[in-house]
PDB file of N, CA and C in Angstrom:
ATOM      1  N   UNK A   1       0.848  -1.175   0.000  1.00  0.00           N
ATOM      2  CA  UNK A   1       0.000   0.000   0.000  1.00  0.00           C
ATOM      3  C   UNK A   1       0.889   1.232   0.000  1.00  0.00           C
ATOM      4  N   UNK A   2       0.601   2.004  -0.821  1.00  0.00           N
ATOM      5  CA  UNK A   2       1.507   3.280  -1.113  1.00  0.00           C
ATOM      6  C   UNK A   2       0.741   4.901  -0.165  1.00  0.00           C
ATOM      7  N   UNK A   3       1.628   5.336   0.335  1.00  0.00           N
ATOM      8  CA  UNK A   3       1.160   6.235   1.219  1.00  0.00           C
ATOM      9  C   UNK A   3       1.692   7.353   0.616  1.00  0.00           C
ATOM     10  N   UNK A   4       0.690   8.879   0.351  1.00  0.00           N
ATOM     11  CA  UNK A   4       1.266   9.942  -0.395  1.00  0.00           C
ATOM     12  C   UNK A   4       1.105  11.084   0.574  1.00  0.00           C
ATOM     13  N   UNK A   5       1.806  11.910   0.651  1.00  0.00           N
ATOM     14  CA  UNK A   5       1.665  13.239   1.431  1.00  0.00           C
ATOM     15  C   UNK A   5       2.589  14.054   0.152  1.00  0.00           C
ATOM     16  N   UNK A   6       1.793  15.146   0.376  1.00  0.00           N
ATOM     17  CA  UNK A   6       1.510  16.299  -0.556  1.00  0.00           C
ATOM     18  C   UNK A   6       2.756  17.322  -0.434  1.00  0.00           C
ATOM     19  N   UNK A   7       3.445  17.672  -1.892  1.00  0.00           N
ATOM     20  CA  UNK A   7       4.319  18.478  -1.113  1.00  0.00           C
ATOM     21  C   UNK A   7       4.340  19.206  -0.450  1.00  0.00           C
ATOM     22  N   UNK A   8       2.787  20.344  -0.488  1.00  0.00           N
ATOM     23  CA  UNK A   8       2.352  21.688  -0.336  1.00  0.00           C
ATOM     24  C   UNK A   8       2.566  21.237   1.623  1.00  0.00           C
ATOM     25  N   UNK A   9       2.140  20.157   2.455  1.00  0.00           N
ATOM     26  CA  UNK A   9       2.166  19.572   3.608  1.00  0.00           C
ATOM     27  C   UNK A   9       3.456  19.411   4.020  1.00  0.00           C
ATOM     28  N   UNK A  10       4.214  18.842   3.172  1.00  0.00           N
ATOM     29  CA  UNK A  10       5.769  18.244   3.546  1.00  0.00           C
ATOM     30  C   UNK A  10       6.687  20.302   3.704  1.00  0.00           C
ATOM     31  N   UNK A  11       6.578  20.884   2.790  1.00  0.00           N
ATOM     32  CA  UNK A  11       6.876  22.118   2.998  1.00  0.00           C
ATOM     33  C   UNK A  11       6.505  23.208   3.969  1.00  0.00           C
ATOM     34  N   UNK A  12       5.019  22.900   4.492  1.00  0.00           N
ATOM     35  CA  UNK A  12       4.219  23.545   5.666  1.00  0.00           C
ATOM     36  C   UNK A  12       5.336  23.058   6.757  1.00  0.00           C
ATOM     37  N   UNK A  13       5.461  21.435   6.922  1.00  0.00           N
ATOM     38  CA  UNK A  13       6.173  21.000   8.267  1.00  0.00           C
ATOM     39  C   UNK A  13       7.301  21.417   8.553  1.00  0.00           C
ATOM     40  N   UNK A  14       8.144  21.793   7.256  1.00  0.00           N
ATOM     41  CA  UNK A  14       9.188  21.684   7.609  1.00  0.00           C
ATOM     42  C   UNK A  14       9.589  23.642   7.561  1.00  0.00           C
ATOM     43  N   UNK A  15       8.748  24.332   7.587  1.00  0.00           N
ATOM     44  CA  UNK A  15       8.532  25.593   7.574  1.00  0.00           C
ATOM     45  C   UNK A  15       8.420  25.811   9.079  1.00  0.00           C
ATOM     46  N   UNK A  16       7.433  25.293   9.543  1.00  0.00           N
ATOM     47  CA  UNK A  16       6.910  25.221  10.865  1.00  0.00           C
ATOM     48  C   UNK A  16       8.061  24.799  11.692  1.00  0.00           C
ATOM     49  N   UNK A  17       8.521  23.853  11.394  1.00  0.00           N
ATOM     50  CA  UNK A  17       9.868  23.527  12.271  1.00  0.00           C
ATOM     51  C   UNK A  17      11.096  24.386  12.103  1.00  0.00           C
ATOM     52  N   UNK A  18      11.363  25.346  11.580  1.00  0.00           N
ATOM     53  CA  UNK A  18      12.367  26.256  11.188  1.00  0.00           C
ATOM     54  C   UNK A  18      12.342  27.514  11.875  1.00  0.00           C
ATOM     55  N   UNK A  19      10.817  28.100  11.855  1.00  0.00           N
ATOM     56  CA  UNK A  19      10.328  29.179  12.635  1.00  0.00           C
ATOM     57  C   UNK A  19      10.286  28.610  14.161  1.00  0.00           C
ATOM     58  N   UNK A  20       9.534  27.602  14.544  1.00  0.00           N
ATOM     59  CA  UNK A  20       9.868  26.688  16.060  1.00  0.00           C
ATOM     60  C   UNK A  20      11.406  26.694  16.746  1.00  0.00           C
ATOM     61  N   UNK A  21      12.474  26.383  15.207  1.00  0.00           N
ATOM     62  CA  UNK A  21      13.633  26.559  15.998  1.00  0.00           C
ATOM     63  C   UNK A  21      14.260  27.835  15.926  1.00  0.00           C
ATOM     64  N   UNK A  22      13.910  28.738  15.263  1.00  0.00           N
ATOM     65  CA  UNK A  22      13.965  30.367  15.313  1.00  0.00           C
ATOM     66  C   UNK A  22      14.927  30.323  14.506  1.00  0.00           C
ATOM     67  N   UNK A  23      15.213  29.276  13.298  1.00  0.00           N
ATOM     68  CA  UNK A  23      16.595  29.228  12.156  1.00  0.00           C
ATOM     69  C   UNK A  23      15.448  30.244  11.262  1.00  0.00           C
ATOM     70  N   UNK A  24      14.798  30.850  10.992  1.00  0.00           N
ATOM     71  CA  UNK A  24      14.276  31.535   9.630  1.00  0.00           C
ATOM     72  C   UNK A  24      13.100  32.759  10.380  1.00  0.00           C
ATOM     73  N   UNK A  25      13.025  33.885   9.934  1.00  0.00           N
ATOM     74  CA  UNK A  25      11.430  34.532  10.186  1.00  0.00           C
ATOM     75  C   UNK A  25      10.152  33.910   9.628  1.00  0.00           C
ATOM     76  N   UNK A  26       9.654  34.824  10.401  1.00  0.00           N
ATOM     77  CA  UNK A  26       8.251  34.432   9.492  1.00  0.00           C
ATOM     78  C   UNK A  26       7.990  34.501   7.598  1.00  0.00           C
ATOM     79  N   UNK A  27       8.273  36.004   7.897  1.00  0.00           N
ATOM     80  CA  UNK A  27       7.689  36.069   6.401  1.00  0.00           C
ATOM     81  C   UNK A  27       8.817  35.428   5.569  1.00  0.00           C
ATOM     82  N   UNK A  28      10.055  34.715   5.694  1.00  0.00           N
ATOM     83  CA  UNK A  28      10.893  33.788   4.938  1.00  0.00           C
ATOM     84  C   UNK A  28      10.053  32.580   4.939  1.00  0.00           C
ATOM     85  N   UNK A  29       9.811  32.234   6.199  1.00  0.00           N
ATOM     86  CA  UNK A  29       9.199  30.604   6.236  1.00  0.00           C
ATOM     87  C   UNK A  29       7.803  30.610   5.470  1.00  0.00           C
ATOM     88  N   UNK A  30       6.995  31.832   5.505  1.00  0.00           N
ATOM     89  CA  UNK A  30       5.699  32.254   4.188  1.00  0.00           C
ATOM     90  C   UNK A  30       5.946  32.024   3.392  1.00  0.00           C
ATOM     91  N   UNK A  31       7.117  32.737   2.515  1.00  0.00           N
ATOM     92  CA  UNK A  31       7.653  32.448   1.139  1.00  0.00           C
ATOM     93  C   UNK A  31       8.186  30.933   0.533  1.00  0.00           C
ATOM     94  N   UNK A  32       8.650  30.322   1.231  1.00  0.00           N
ATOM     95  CA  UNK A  32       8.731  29.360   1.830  1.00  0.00           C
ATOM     96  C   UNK A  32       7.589  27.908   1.280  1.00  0.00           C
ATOM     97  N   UNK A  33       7.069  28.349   1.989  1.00  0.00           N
ATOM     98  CA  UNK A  33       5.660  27.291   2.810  1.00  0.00           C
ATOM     99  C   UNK A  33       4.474  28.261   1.180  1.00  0.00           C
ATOM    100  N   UNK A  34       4.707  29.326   0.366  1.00  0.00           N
ATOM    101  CA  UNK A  34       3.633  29.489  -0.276  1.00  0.00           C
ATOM    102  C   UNK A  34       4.537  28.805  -1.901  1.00  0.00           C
ATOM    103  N   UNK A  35       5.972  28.902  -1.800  1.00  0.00           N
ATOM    104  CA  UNK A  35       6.514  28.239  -2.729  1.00  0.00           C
ATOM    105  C   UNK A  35       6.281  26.203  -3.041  1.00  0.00           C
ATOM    106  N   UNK A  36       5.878  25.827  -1.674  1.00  0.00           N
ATOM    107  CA  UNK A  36       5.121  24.336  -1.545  1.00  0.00           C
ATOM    108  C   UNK A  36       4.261  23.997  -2.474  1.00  0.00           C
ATOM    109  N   UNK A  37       3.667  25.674  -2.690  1.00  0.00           N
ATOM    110  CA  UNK A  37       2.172  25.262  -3.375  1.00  0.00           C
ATOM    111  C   UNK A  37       2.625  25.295  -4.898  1.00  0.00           C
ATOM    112  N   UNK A  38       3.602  25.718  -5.540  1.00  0.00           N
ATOM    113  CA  UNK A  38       4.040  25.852  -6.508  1.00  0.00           C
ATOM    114  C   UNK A  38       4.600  24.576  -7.097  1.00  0.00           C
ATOM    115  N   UNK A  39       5.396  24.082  -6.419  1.00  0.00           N
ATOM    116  CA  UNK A  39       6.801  22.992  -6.290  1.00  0.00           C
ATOM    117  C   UNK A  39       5.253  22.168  -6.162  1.00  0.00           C
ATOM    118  N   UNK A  40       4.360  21.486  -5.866  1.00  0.00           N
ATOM    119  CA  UNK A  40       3.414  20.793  -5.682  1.00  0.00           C
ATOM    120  C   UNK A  40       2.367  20.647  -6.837  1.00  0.00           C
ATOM    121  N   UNK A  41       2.382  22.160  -7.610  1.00  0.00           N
ATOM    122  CA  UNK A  41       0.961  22.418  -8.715  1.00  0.00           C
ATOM    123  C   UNK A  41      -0.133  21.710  -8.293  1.00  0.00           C
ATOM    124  N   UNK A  42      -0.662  22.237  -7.715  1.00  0.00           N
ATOM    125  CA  UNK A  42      -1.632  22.220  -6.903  1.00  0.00           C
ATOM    126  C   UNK A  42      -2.372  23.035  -7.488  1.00  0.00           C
ATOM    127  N   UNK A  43      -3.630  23.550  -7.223  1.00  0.00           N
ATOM    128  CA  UNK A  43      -4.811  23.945  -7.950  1.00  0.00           C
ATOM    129  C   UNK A  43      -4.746  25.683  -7.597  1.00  0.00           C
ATOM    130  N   UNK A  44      -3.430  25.866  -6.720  1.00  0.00           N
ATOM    131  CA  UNK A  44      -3.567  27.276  -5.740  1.00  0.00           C
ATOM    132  C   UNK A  44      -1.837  28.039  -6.810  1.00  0.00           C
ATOM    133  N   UNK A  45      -1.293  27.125  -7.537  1.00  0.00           N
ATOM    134  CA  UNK A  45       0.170  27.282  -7.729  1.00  0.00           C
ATOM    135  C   UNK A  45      -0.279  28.280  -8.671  1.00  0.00           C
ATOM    136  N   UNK A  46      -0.749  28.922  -9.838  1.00  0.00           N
ATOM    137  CA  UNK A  46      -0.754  29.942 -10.405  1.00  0.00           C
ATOM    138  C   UNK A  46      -0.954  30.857  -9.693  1.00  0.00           C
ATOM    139  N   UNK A  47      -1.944  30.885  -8.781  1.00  0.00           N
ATOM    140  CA  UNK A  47      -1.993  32.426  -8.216  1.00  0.00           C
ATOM    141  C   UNK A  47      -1.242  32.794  -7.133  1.00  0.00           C
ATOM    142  N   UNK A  48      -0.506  31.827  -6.358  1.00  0.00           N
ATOM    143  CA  UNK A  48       0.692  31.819  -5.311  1.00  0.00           C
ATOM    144  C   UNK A  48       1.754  32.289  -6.188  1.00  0.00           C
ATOM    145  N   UNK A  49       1.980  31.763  -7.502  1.00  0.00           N
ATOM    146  CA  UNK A  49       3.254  31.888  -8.384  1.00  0.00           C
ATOM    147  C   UNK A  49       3.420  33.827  -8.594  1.00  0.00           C
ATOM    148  N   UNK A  50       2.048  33.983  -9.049  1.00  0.00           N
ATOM    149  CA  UNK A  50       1.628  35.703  -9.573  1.00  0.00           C
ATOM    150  C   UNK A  50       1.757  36.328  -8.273  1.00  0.00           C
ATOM    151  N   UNK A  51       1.702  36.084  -7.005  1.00  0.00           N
ATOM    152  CA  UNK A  51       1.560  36.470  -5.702  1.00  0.00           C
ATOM    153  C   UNK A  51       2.968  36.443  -5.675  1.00  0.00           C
ATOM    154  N   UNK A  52       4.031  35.942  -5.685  1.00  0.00           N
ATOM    155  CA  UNK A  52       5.454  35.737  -5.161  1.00  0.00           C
ATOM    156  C   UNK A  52       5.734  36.599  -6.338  1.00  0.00           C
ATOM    157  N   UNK A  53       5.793  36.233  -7.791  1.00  0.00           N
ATOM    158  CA  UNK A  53       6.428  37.159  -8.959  1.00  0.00           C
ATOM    159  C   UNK A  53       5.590  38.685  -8.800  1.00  0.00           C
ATOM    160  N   UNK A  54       4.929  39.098  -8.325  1.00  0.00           N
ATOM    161  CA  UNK A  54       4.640  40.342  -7.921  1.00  0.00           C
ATOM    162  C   UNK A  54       5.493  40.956  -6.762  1.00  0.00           C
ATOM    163  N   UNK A  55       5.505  39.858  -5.772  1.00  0.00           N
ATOM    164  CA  UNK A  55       6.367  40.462  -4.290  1.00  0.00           C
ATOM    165  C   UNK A  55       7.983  40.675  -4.832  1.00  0.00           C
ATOM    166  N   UNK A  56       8.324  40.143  -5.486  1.00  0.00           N
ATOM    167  CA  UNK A  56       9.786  39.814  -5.763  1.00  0.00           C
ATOM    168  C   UNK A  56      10.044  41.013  -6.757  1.00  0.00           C
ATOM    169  N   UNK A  57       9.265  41.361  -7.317  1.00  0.00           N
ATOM    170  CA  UNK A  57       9.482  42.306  -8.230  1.00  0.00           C
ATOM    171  C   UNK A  57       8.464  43.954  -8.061  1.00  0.00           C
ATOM    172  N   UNK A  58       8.506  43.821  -7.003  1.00  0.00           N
ATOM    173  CA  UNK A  58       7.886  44.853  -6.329  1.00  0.00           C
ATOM    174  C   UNK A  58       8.904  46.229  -5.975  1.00  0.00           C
ATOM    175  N   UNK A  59      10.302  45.848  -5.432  1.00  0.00           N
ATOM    176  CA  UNK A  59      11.282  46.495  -5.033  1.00  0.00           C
ATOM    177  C   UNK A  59      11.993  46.542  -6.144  1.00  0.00           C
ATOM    178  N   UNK A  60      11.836  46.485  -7.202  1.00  0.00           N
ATOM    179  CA  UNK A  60      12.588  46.697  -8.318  1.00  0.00           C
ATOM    180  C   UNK A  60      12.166  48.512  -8.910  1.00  0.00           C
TER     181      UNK A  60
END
């Protein structure tokens, strides 16, 4: 029996555990944990993608 967990989940945990050990901020471990949804294509990854390529290119 094959067991699947999602990347968008595997990236939440290990986000969560980074901010827990105070190795990253928040809004890094956001970027982070909203890049999951991308790396995953998931049904949320285009508009997370337009959400990050807007932030990133905001300070330009």
């Amino acid at each position: 029996m094959a067991v699947t967990v999602s990347t968008a989940l595997i990236f939440f945990v290990i986000t969560v555990v980074l901010v827990w050990a105070k190795r990253v901020s928040t809004l890094a471990a956001a970027a982070v944990w909203l890049s999951g949804f991308t790396a995953a294509a998931t049904v949320v990854a285009s508009p997370v993608h337009a959400l990050l390529t807007a932030l990133t290119t905001a300070g330009r």
